[in-house]
PDB file of N, CA and C in Angstrom:
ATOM      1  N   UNK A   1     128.139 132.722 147.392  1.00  0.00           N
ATOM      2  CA  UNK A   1     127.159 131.721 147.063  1.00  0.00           C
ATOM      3  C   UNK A   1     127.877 130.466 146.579  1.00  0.00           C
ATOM      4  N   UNK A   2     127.328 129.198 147.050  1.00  0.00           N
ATOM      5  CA  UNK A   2     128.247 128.199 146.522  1.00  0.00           C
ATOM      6  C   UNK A   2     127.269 127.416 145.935  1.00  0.00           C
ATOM      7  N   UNK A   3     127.830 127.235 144.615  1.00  0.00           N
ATOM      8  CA  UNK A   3     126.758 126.232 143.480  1.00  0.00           C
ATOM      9  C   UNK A   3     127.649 124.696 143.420  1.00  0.00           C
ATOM     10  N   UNK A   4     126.595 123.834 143.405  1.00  0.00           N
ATOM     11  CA  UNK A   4     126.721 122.678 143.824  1.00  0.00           C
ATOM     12  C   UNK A   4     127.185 122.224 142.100  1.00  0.00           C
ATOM     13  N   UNK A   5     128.117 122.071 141.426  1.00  0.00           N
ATOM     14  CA  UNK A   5     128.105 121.622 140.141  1.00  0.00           C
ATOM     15  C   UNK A   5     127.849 120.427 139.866  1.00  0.00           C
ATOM     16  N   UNK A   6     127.898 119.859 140.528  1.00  0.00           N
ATOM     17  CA  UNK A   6     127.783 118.148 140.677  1.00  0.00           C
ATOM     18  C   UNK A   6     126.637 117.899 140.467  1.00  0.00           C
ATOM     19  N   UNK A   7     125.755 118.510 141.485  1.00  0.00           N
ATOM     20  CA  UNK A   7     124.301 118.124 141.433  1.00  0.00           C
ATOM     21  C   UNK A   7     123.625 118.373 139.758  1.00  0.00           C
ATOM     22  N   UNK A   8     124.255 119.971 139.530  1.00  0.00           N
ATOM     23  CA  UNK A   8     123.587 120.310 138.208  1.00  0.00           C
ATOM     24  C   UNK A   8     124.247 119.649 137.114  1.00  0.00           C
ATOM     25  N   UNK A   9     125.409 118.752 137.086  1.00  0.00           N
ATOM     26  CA  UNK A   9     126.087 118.069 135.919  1.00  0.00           C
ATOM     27  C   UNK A   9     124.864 116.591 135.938  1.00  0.00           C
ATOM     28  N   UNK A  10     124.629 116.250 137.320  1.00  0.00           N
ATOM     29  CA  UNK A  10     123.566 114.920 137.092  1.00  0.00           C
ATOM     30  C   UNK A  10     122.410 115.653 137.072  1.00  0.00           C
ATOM     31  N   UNK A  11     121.650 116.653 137.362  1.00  0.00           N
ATOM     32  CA  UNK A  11     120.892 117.375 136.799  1.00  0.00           C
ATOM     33  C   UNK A  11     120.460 117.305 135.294  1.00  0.00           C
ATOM     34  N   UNK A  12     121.760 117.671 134.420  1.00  0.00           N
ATOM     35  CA  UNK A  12     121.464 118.060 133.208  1.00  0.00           C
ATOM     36  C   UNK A  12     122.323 116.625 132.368  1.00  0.00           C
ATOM     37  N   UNK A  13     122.540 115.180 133.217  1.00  0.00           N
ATOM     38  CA  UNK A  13     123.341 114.280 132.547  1.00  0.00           C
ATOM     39  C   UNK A  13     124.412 114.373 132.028  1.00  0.00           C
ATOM     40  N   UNK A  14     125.200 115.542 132.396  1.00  0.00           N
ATOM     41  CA  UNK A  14     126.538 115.892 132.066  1.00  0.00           C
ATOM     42  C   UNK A  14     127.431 115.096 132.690  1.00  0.00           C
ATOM     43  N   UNK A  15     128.695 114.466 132.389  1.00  0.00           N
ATOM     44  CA  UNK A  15     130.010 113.912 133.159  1.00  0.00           C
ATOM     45  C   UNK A  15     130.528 115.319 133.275  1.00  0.00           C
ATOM     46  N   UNK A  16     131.338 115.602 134.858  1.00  0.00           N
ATOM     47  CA  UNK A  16     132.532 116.571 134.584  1.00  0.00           C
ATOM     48  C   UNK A  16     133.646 115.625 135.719  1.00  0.00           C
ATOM     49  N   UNK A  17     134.580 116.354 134.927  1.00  0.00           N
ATOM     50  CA  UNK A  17     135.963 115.816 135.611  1.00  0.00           C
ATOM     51  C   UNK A  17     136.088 116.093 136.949  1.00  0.00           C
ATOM     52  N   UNK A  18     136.551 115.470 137.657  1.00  0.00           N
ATOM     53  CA  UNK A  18     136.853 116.196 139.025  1.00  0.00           C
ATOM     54  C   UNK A  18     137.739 116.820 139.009  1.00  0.00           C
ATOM     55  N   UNK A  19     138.794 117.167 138.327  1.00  0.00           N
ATOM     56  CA  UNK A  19     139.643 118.598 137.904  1.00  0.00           C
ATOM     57  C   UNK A  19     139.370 119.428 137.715  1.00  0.00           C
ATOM     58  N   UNK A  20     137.977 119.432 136.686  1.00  0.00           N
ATOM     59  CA  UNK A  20     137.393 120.668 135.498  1.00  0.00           C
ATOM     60  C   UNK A  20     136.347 121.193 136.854  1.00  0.00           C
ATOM     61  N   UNK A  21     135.984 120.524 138.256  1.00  0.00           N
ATOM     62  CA  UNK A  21     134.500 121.247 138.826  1.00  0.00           C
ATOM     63  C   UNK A  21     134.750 122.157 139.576  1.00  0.00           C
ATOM     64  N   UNK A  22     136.097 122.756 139.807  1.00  0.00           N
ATOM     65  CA  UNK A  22     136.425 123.863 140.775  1.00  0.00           C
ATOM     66  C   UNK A  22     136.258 124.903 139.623  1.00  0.00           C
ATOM     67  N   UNK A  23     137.085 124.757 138.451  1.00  0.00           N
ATOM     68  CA  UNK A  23     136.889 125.863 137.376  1.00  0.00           C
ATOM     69  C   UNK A  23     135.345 125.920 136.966  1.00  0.00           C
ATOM     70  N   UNK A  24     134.491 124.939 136.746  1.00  0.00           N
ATOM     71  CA  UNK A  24     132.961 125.345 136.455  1.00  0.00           C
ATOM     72  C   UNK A  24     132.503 126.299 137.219  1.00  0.00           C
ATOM     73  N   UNK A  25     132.557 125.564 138.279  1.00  0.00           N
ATOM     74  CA  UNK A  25     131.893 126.325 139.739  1.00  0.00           C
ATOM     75  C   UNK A  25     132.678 128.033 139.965  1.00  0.00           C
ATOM     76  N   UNK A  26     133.662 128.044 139.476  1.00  0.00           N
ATOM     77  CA  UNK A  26     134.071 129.964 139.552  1.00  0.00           C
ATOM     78  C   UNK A  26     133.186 130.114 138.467  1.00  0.00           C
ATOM     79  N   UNK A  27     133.428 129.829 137.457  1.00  0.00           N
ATOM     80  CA  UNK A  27     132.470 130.413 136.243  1.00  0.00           C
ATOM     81  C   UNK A  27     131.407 130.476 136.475  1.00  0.00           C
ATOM     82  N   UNK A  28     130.530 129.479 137.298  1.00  0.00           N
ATOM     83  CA  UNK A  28     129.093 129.474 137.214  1.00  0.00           C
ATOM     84  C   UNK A  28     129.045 130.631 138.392  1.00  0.00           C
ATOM     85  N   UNK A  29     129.480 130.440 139.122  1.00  0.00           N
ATOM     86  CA  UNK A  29     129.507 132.133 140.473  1.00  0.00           C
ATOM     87  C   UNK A  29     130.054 133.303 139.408  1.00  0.00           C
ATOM     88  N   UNK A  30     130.700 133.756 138.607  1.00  0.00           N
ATOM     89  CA  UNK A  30     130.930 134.708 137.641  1.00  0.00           C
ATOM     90  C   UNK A  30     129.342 134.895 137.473  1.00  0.00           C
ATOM     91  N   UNK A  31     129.110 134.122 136.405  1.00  0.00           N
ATOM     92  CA  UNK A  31     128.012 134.355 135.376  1.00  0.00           C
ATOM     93  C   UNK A  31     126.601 135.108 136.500  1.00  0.00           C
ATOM     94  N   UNK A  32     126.512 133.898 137.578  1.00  0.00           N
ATOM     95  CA  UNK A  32     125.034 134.320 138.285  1.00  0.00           C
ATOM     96  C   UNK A  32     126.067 135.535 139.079  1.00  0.00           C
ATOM     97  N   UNK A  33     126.607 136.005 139.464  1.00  0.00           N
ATOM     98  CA  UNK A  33     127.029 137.095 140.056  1.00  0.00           C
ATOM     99  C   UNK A  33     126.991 138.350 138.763  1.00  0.00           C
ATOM    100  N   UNK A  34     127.433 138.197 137.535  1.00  0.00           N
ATOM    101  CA  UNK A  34     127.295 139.078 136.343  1.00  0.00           C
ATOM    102  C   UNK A  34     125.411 139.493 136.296  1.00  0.00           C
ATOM    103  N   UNK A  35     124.796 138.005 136.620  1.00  0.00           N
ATOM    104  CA  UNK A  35     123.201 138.305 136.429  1.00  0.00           C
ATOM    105  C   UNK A  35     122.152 139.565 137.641  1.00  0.00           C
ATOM    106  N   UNK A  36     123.039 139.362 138.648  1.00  0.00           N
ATOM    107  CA  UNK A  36     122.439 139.557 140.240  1.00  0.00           C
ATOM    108  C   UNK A  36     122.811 141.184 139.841  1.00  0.00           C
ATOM    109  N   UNK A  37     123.536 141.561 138.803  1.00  0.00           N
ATOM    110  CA  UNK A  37     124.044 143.249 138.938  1.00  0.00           C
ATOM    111  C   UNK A  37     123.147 144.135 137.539  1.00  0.00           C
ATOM    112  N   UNK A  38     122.334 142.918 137.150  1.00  0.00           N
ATOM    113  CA  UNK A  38     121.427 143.423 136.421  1.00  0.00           C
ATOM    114  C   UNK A  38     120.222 144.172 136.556  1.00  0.00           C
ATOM    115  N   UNK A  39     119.587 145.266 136.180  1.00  0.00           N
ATOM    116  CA  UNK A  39     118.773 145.958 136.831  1.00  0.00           C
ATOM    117  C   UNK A  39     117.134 145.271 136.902  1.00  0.00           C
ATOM    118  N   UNK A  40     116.401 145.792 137.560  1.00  0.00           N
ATOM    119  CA  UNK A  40     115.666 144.874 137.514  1.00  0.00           C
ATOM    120  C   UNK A  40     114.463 145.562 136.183  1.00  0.00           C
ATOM    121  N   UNK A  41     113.400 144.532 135.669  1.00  0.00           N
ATOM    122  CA  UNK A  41     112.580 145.219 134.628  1.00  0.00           C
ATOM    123  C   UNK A  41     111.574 145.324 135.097  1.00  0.00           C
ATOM    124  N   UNK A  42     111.324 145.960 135.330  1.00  0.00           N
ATOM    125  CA  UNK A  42     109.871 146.969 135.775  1.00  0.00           C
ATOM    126  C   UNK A  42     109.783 148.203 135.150  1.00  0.00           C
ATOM    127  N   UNK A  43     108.053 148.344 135.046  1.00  0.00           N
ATOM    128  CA  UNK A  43     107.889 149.909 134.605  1.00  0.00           C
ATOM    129  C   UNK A  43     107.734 149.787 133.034  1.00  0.00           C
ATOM    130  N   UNK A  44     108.236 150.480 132.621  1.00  0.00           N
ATOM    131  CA  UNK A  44     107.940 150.593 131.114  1.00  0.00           C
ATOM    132  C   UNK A  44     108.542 149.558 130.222  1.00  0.00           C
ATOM    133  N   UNK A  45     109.474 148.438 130.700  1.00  0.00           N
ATOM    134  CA  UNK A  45     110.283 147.582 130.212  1.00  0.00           C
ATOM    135  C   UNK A  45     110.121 146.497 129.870  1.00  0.00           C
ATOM    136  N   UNK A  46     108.442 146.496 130.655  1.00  0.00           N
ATOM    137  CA  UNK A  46     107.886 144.659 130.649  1.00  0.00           C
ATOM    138  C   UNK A  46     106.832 144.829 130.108  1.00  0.00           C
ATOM    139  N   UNK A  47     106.237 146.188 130.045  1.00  0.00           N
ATOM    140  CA  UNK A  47     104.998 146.450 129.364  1.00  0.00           C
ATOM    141  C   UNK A  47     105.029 146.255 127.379  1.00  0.00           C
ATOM    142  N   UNK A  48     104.078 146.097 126.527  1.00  0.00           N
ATOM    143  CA  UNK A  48     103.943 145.993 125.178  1.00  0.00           C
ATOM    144  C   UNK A  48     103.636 147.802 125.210  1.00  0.00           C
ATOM    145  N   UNK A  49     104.255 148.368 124.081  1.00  0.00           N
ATOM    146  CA  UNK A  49     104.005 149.701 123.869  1.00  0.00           C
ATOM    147  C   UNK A  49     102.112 149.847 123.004  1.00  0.00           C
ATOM    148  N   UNK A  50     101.537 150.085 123.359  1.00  0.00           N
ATOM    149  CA  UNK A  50     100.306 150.136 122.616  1.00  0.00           C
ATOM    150  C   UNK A  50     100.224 150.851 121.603  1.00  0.00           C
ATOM    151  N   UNK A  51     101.136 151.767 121.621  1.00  0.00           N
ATOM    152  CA  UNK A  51     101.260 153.212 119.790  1.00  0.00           C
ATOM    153  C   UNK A  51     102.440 152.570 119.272  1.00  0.00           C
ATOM    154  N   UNK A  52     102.896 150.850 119.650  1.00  0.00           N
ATOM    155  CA  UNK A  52     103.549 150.281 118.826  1.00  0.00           C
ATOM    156  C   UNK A  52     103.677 149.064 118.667  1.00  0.00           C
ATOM    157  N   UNK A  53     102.391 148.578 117.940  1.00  0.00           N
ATOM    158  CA  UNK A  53     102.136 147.465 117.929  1.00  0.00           C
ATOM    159  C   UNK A  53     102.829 146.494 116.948  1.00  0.00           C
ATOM    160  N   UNK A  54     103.224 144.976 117.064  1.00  0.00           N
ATOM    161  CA  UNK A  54     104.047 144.493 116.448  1.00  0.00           C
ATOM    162  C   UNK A  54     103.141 143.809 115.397  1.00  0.00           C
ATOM    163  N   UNK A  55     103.361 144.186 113.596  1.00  0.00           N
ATOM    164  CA  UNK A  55     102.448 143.425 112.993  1.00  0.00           C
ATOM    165  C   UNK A  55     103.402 142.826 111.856  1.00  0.00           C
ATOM    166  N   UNK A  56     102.898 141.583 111.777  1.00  0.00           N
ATOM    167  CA  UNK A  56     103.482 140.565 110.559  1.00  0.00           C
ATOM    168  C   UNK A  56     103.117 141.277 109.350  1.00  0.00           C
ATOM    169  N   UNK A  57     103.966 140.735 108.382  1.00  0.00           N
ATOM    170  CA  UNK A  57     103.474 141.382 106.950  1.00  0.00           C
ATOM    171  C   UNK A  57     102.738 140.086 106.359  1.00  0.00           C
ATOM    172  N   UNK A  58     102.400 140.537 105.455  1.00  0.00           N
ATOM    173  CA  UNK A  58     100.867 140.148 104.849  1.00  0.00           C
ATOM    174  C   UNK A  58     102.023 138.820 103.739  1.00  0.00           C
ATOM    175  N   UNK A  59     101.747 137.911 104.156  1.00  0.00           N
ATOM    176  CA  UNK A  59     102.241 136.551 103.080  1.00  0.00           C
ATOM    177  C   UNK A  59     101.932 136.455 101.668  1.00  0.00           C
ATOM    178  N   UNK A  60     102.529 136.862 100.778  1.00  0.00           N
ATOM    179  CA  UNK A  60     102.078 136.971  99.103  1.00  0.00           C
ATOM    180  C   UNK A  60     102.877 136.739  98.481  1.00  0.00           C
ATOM    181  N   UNK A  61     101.923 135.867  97.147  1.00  0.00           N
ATOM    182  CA  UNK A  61     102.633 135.022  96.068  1.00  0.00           C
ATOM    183  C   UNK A  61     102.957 135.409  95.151  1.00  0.00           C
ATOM    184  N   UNK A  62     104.059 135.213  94.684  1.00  0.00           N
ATOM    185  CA  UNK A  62     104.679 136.357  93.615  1.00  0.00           C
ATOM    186  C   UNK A  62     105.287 135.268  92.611  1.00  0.00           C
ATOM    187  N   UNK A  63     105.427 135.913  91.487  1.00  0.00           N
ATOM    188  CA  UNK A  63     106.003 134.888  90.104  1.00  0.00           C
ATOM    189  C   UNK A  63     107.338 134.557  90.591  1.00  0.00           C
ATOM    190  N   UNK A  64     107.540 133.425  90.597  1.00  0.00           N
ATOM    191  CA  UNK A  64     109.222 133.454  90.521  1.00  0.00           C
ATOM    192  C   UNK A  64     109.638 132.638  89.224  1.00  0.00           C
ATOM    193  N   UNK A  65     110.938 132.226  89.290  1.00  0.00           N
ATOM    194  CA  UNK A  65     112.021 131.312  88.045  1.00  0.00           C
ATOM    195  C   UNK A  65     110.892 130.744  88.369  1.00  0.00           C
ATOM    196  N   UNK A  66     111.193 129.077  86.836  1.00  0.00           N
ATOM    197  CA  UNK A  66     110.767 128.255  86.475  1.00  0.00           C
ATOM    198  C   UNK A  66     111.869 127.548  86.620  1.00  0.00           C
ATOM    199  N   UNK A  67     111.892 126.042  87.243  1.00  0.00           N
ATOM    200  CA  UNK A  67     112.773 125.038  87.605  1.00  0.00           C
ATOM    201  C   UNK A  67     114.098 124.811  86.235  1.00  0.00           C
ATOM    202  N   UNK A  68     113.746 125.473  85.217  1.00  0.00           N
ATOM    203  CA  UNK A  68     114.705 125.443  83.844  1.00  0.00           C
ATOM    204  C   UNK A  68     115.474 126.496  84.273  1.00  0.00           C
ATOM    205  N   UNK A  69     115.144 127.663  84.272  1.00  0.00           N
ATOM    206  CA  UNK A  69     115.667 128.798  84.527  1.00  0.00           C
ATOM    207  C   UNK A  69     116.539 128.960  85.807  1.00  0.00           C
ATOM    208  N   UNK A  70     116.545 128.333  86.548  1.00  0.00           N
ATOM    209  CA  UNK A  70     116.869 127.959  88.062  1.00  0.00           C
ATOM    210  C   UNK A  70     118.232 127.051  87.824  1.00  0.00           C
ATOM    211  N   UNK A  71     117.898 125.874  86.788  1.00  0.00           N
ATOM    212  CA  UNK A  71     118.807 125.062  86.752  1.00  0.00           C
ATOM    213  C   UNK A  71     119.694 124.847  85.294  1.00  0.00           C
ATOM    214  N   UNK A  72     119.652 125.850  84.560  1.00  0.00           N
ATOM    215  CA  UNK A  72     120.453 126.735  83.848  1.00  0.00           C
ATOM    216  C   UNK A  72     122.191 126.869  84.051  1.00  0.00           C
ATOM    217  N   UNK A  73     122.168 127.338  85.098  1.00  0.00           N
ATOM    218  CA  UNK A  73     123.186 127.923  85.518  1.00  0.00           C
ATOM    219  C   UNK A  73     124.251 126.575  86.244  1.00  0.00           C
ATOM    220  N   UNK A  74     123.443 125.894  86.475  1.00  0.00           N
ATOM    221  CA  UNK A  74     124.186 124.807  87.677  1.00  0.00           C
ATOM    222  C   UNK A  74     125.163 123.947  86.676  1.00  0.00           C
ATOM    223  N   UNK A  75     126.554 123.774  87.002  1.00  0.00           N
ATOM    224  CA  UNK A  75     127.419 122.766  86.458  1.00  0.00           C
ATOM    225  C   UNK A  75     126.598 120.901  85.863  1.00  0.00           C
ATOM    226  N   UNK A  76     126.212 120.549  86.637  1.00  0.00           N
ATOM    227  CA  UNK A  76     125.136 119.688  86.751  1.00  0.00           C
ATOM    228  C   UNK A  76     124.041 119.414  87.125  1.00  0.00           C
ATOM    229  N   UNK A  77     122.897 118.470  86.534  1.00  0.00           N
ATOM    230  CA  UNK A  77     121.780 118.490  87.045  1.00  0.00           C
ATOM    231  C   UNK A  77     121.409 116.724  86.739  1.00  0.00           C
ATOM    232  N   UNK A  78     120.450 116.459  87.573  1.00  0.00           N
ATOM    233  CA  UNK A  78     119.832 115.223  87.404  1.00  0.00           C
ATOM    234  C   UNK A  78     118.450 114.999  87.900  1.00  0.00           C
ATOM    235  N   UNK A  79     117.421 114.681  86.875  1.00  0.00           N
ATOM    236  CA  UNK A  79     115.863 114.498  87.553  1.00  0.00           C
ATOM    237  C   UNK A  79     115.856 115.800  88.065  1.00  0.00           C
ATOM    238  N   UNK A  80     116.150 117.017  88.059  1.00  0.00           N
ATOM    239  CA  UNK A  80     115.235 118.771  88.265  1.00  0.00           C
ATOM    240  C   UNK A  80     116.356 118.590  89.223  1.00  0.00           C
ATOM    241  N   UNK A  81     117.259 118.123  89.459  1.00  0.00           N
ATOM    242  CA  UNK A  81     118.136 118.653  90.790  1.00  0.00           C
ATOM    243  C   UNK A  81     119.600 118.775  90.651  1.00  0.00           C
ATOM    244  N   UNK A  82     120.444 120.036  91.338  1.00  0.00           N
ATOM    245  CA  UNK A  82     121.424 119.973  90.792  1.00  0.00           C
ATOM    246  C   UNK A  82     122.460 118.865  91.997  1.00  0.00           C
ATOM    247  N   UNK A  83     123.428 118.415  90.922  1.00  0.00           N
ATOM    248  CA  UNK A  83     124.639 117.483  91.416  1.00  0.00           C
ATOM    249  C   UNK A  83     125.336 118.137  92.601  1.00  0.00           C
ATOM    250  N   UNK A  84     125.577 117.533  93.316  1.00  0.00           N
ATOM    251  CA  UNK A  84     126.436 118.307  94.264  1.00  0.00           C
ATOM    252  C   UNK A  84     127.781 117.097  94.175  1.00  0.00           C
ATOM    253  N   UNK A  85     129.551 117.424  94.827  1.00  0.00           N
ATOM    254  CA  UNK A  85     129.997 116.253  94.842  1.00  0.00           C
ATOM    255  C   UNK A  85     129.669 115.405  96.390  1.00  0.00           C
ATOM    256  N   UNK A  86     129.977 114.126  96.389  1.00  0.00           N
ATOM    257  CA  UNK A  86     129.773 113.748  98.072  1.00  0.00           C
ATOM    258  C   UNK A  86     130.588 114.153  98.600  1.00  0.00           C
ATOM    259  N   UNK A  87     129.977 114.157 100.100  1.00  0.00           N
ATOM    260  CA  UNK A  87     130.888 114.888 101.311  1.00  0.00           C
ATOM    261  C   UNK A  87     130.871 114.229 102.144  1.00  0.00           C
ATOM    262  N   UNK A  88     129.714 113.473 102.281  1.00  0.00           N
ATOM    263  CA  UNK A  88     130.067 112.601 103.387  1.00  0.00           C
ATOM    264  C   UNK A  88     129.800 110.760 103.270  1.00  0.00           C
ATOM    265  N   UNK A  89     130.750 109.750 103.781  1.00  0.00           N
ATOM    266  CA  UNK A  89     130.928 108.629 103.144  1.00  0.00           C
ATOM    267  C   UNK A  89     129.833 107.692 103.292  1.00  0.00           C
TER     268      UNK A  89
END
């Protein structure tokens, strides 16, 4: 199978090198050749199990710290928030 990389680099607005598109293009034949040996899902695989239904748990409000108690511990604080140093300029 031969995949057109070019098309899918302006496809997806990608630049590729014209060095780097022989190596894409094995990889991209790897990968969809790795996919094509996958079995297919049918049968019990695509179906929802009905004696196992998926349920969220129930959202509940519980006591927690108080913003003192929280900020206790922190080296610094300012206005309820703790100091961090800067990281970025």
């Amino acid at each position: 199978m031969q995949i057109d990389i070019q098309h899918i680099a302006k496809l997806s607005r990608l630049f590729i090198e014209e060095e780097k598109v022989e190596k894409f293009q094995k990889e991209m034949q790897s990968i969809v050749a790795m996919c094509e040996k996958l079995p297919p899902m049918d049968g019990e695989y695509t179906a929802v199990d009905p004696s196992n239904p998926m349920r969220l748990r129930q959202d509940l409000v519980k006591p927690s710290l108080n913003r003192e108690q929280l900020l206790q511990n922190a080296p610094q604080t300012q206005a309820g928030c703790v100091v961090v140093p800067k990281v970025v300029e």
